[in-house]
C-alpha atoms as a PDB file:
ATOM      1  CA  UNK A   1     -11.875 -28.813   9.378  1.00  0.00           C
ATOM      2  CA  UNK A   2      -9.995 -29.810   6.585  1.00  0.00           C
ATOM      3  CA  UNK A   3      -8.058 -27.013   4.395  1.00  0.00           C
ATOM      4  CA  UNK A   4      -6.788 -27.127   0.764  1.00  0.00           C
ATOM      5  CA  UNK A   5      -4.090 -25.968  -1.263  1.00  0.00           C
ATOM      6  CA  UNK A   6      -6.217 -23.250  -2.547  1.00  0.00           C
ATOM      7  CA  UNK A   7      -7.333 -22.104   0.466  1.00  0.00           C
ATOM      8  CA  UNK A   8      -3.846 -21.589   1.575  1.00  0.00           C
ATOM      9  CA  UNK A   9      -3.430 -19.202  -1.781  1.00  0.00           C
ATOM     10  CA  UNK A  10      -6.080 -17.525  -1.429  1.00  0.00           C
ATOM     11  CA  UNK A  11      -5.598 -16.640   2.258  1.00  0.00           C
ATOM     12  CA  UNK A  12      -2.248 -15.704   1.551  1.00  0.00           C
ATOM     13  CA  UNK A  13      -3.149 -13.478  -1.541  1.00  0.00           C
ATOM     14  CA  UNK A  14      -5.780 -12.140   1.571  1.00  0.00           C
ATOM     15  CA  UNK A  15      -3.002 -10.896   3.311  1.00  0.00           C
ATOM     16  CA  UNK A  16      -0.203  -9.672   0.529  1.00  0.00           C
ATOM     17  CA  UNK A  17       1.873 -12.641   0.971  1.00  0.00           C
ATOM     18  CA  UNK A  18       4.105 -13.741  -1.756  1.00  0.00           C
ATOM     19  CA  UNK A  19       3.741 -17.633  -1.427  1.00  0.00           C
ATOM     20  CA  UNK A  20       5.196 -20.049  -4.207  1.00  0.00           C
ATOM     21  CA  UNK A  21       3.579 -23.959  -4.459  1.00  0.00           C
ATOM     22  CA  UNK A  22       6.077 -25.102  -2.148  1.00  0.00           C
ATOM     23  CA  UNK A  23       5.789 -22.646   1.026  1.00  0.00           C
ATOM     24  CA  UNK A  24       2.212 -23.271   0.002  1.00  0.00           C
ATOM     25  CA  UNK A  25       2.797 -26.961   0.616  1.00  0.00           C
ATOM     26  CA  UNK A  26       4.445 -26.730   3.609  1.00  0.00           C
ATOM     27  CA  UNK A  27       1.644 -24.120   5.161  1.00  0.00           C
ATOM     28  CA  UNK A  28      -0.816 -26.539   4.333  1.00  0.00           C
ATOM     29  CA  UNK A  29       0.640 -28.761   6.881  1.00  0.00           C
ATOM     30  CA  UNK A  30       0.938 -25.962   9.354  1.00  0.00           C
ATOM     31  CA  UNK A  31      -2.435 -25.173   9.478  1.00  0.00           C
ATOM     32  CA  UNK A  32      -3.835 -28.281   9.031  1.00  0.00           C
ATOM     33  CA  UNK A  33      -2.224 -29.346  12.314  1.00  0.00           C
ATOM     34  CA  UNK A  34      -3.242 -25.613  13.975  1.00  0.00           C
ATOM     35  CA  UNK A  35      -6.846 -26.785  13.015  1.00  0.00           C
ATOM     36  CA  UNK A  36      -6.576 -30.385  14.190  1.00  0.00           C
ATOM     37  CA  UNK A  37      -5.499 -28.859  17.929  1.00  0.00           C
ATOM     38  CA  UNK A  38      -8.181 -25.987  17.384  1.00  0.00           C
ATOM     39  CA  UNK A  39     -11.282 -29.213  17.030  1.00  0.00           C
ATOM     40  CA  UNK A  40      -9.070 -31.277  19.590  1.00  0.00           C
ATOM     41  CA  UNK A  41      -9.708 -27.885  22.113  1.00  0.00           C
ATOM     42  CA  UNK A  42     -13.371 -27.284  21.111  1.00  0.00           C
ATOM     43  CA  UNK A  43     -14.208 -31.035  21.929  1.00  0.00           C
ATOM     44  CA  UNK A  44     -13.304 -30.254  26.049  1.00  0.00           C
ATOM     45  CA  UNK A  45     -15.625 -29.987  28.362  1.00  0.00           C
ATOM     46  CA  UNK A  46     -15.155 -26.105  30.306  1.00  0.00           C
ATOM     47  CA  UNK A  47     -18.725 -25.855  31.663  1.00  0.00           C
ATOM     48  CA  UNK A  48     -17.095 -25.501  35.274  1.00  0.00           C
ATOM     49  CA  UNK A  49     -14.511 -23.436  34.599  1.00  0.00           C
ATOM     50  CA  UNK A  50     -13.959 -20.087  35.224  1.00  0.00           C
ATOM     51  CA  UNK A  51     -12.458 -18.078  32.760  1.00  0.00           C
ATOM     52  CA  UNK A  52      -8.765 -16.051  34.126  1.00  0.00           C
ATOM     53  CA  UNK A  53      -7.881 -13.004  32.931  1.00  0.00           C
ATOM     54  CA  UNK A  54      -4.133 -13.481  33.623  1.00  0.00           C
ATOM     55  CA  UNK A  55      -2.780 -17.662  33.716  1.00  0.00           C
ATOM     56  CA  UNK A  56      -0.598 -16.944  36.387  1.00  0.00           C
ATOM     57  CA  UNK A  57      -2.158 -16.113  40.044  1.00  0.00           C
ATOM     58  CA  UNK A  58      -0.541 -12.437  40.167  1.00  0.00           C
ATOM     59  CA  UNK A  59      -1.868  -8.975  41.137  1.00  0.00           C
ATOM     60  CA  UNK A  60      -0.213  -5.957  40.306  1.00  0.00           C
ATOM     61  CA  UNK A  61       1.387  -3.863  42.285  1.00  0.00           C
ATOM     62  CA  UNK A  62      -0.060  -0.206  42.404  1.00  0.00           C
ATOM     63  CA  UNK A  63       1.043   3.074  43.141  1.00  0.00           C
ATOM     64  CA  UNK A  64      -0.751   5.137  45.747  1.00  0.00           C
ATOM     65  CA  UNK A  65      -3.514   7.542  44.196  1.00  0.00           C
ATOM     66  CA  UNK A  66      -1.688  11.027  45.020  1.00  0.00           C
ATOM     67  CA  UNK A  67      -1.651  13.662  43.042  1.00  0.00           C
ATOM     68  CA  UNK A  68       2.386  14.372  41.740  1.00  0.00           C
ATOM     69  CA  UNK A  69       1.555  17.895  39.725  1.00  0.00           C
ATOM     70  CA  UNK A  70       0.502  20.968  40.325  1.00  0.00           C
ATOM     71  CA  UNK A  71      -2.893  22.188  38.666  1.00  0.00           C
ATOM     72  CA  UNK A  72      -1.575  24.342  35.344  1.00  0.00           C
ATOM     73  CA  UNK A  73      -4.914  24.928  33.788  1.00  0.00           C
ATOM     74  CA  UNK A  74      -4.959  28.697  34.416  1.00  0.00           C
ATOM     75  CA  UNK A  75      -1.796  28.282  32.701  1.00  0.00           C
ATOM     76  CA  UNK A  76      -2.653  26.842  29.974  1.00  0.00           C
ATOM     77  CA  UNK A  77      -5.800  28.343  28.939  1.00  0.00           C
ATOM     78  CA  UNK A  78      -4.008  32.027  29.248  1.00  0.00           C
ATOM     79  CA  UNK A  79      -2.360  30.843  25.732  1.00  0.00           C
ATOM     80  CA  UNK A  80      -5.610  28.643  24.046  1.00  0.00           C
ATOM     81  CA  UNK A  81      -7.302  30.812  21.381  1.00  0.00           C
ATOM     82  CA  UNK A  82     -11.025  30.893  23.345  1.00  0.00           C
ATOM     83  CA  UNK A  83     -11.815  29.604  26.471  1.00  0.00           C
ATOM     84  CA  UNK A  84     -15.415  29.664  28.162  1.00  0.00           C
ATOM     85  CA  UNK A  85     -15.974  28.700  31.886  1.00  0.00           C
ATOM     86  CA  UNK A  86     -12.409  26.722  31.962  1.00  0.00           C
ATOM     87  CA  UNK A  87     -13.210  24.817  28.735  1.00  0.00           C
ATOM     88  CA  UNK A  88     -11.629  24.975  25.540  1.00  0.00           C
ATOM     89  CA  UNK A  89     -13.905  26.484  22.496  1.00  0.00           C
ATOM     90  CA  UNK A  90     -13.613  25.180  19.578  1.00  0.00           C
ATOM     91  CA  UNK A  91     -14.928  25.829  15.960  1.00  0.00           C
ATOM     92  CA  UNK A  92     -17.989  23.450  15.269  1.00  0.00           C
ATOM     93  CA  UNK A  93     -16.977  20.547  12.677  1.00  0.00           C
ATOM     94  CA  UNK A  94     -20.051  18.667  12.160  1.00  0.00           C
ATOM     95  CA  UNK A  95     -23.324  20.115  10.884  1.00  0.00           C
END
């Protein structure tokens, strides 16, 4: 995919960049490249492989599913402003 000079204005008026002709210039070549490596990675062949969610073969490490607090919702709801069954009420917004 080729990409002009203008195109390089106009994305950079796109995102409230203050680019003269010269950093315009030298973007040009940026992404000209970026878009040369961009067809270069499009034109592999990945039909047998499977996509990773991390690139390095790690797991994480978890903590154990205990519970660390005591339960404070009696608490809590003895200071809301209305309370029904333990939930909060709250005035309706939407009509």
């Amino acid at each position: 995919m080729a990409i002009e000079h203008a195109d390089v204005l106009r994305a950079a008026h796109l995102a409230r960049l203050g680019l003269d002709e010269g950093e315009a210039a030298h973007y040009l070549d940026d992404l000209g490249r970026i878009l040369e490596m961009v067809d270069q990675l499009q034109a592999l062949d990945t039909a047998g492989v499977t996509p990773m969610a991390h690139p390095l073969d790690a797991t994480q490490r978890l903590r154990a599913d205990e519970v660390t607090e005591t339960d404070q919702r009696d608490d809590f709801q003895r200071c809301a402003p209305s309370v029904e069954n333990g939930l909060y009420l709250v005035p309706r917004v939407v009509e």
